[in-house]
C-alpha atoms as a PDB file:
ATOM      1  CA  UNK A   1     126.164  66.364 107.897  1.00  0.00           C
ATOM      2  CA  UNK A   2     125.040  63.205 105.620  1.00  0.00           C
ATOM      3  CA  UNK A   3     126.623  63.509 101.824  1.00  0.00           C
ATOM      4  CA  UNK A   4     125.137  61.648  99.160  1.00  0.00           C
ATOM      5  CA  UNK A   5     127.811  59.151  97.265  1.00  0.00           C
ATOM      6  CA  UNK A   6     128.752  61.386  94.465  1.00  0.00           C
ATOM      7  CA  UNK A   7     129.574  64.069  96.904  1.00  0.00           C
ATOM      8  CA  UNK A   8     131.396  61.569  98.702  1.00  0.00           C
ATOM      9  CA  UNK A   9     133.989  60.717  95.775  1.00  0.00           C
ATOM     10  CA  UNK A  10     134.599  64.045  94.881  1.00  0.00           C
ATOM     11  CA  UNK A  11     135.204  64.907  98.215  1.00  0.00           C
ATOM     12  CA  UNK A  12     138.092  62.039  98.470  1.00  0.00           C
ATOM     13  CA  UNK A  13     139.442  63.557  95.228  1.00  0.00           C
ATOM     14  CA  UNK A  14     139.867  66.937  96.696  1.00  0.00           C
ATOM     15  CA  UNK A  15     141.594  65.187  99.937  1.00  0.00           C
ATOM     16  CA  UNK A  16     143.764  63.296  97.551  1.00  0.00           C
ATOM     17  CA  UNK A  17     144.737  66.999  96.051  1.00  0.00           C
ATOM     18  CA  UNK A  18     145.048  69.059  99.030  1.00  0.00           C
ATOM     19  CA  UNK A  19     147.146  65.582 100.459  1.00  0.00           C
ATOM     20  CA  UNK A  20     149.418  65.980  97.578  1.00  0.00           C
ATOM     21  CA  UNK A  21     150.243  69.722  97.531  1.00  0.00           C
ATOM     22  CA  UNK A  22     148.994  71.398 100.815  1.00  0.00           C
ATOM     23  CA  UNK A  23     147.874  74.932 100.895  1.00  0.00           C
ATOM     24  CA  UNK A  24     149.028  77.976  99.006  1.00  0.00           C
ATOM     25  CA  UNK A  25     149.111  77.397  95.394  1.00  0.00           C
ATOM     26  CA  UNK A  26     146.409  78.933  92.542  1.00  0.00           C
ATOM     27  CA  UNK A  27     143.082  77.959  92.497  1.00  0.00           C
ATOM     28  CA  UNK A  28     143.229  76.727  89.058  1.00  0.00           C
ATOM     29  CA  UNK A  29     146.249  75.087  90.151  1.00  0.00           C
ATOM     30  CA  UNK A  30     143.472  72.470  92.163  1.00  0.00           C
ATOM     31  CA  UNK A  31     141.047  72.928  89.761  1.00  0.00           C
ATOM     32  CA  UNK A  32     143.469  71.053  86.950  1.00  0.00           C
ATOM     33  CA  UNK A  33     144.871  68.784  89.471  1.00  0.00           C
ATOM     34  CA  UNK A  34     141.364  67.904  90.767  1.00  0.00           C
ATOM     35  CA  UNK A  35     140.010  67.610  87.543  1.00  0.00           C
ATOM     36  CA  UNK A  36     142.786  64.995  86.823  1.00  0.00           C
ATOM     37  CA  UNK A  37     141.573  63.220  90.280  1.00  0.00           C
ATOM     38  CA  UNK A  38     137.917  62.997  89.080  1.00  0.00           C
ATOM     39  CA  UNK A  39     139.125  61.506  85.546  1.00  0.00           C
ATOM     40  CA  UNK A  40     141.361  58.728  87.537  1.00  0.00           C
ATOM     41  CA  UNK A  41     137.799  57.833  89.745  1.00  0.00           C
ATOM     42  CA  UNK A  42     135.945  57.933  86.406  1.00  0.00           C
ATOM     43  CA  UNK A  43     133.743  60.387  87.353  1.00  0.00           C
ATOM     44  CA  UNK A  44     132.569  62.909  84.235  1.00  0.00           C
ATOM     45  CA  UNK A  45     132.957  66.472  85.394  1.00  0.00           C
ATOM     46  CA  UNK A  46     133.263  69.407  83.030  1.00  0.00           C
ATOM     47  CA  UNK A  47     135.704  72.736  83.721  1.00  0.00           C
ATOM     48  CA  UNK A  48     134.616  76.074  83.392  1.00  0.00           C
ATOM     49  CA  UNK A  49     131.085  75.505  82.709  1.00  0.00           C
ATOM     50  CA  UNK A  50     129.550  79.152  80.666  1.00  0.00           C
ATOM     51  CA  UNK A  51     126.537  80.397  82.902  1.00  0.00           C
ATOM     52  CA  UNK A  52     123.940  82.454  81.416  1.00  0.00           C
ATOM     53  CA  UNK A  53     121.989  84.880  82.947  1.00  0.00           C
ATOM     54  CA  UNK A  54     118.003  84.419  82.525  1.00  0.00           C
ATOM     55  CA  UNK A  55     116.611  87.758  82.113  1.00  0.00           C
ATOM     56  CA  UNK A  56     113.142  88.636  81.065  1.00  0.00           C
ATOM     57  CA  UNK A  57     112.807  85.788  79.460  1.00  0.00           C
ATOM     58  CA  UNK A  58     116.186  86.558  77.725  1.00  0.00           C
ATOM     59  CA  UNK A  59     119.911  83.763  78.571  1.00  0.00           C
ATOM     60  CA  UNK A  60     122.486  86.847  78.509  1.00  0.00           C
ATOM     61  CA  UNK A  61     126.378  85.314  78.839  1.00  0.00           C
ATOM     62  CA  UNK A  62     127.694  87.796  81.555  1.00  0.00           C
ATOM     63  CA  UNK A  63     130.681  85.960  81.949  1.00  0.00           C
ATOM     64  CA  UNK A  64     129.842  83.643  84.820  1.00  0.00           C
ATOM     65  CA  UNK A  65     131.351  80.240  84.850  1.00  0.00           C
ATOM     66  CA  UNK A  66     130.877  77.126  86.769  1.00  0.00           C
ATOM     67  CA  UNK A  67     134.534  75.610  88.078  1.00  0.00           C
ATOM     68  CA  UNK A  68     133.765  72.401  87.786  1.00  0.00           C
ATOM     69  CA  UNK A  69     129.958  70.562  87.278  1.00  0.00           C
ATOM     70  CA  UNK A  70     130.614  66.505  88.012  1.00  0.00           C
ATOM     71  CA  UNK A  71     127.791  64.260  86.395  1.00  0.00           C
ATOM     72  CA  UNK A  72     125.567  67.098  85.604  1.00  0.00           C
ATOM     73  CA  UNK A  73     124.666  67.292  89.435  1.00  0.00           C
ATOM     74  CA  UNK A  74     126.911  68.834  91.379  1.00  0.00           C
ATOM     75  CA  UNK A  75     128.465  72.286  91.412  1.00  0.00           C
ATOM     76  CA  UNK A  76     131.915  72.874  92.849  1.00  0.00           C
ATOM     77  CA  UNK A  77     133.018  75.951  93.218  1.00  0.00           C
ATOM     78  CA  UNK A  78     136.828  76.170  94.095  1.00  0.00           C
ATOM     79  CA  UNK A  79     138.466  78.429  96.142  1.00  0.00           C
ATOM     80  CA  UNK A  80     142.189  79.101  97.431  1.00  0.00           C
ATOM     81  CA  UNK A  81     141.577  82.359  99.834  1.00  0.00           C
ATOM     82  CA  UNK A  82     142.647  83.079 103.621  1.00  0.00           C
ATOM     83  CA  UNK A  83     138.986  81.858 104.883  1.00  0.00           C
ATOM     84  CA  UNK A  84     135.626  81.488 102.768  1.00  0.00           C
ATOM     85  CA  UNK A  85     133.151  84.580 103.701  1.00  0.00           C
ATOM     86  CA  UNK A  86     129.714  85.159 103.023  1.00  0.00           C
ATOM     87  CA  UNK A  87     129.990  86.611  99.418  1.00  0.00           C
ATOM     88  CA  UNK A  88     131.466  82.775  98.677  1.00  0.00           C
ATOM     89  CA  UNK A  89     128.799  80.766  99.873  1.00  0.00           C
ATOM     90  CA  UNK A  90     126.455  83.361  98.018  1.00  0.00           C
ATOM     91  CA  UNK A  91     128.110  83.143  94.784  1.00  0.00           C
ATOM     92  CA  UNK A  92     127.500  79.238  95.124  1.00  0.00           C
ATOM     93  CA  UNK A  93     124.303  78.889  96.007  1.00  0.00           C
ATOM     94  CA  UNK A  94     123.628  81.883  92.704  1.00  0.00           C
ATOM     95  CA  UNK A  95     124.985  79.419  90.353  1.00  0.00           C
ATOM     96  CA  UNK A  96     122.984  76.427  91.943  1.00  0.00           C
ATOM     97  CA  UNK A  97     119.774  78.578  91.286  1.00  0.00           C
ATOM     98  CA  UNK A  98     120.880  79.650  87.645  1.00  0.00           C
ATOM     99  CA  UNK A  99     121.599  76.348  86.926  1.00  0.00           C
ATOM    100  CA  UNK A 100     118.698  74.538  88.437  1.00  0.00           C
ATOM    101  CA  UNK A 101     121.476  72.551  90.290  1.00  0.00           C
ATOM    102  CA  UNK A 102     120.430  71.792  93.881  1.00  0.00           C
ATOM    103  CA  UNK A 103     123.934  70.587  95.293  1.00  0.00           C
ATOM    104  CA  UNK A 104     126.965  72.585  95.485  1.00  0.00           C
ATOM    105  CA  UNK A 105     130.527  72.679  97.213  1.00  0.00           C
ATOM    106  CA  UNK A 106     132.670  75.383  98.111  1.00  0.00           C
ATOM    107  CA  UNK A 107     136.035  73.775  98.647  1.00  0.00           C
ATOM    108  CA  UNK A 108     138.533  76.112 100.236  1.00  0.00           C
ATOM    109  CA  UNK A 109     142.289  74.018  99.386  1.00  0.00           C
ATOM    110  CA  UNK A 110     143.727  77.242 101.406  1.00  0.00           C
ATOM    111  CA  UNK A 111     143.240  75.661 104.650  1.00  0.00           C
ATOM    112  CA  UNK A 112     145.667  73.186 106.958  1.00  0.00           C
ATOM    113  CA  UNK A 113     142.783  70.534 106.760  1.00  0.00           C
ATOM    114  CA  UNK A 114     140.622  70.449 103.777  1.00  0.00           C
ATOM    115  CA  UNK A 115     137.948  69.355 106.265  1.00  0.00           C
ATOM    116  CA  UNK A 116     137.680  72.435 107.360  1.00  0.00           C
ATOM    117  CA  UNK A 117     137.449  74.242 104.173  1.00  0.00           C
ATOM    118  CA  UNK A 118     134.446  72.135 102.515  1.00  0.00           C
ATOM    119  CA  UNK A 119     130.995  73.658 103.175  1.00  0.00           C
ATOM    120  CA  UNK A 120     127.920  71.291 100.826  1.00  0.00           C
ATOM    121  CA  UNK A 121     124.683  73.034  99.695  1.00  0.00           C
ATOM    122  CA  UNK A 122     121.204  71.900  99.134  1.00  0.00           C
ATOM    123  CA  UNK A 123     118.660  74.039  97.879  1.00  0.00           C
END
């Protein structure tokens, strides 16, 4: 799979993190540490992102949040579970719609090689 160069450097970032403290820890344990990654590359990202709801014409806050949006383009959703399942990549590809974001990544920092835990979305 081809990734564009933004997806690129965030992708180091989270290598860099999941290099540094292996599997096992909180999810908003890498969220902080890869938020302090994307500020050492420069990148502008912001944390916990409020998502509202469109509904009948009506932006309801139901509580959703965005982990991390980097540059107004990309979605990350973090993750630090036993292996990503459907309801994951579905939750993703939901915010990418309500946010009229078309790229997303679910990063999975649960996993022996982060490789294996990073799935990119385009809608």
């Amino acid at each position: 799979m081809e990734f564009d160069e933004l997806s690129k450097k965030v992708i180091g970032c989270a290598l860099d993190v999941h290099r540094n403290l292996g599997p096992g820890l909180l999810e908003s344990t890498y969220e902080q540490c890869l938020a302090h990654e994307l500020s050492c590359a420069k990148l502008p990202f912001q944390l916990q992102v409020p998502l509202p709801v469109n509904y009948k014409g009506v932006l309801l806050d139901c509580g959703y949040r965005i982990d991390v949006l980097v540059d107004g383009k990309l979605i990350l959703e973090l993750k630090s579970v036993e292996q990503l399942l459907p309801i994951h990549e579905a939750q993703l590809l939901t915010y990418m719609k309500l946010a009229r974001i078309p790229t997303g990544l679910l990063i999975n920092f649960n996993v022996v090689l982060l490789q294996q835990g990073i799935k990119r979305f385009v809608l």
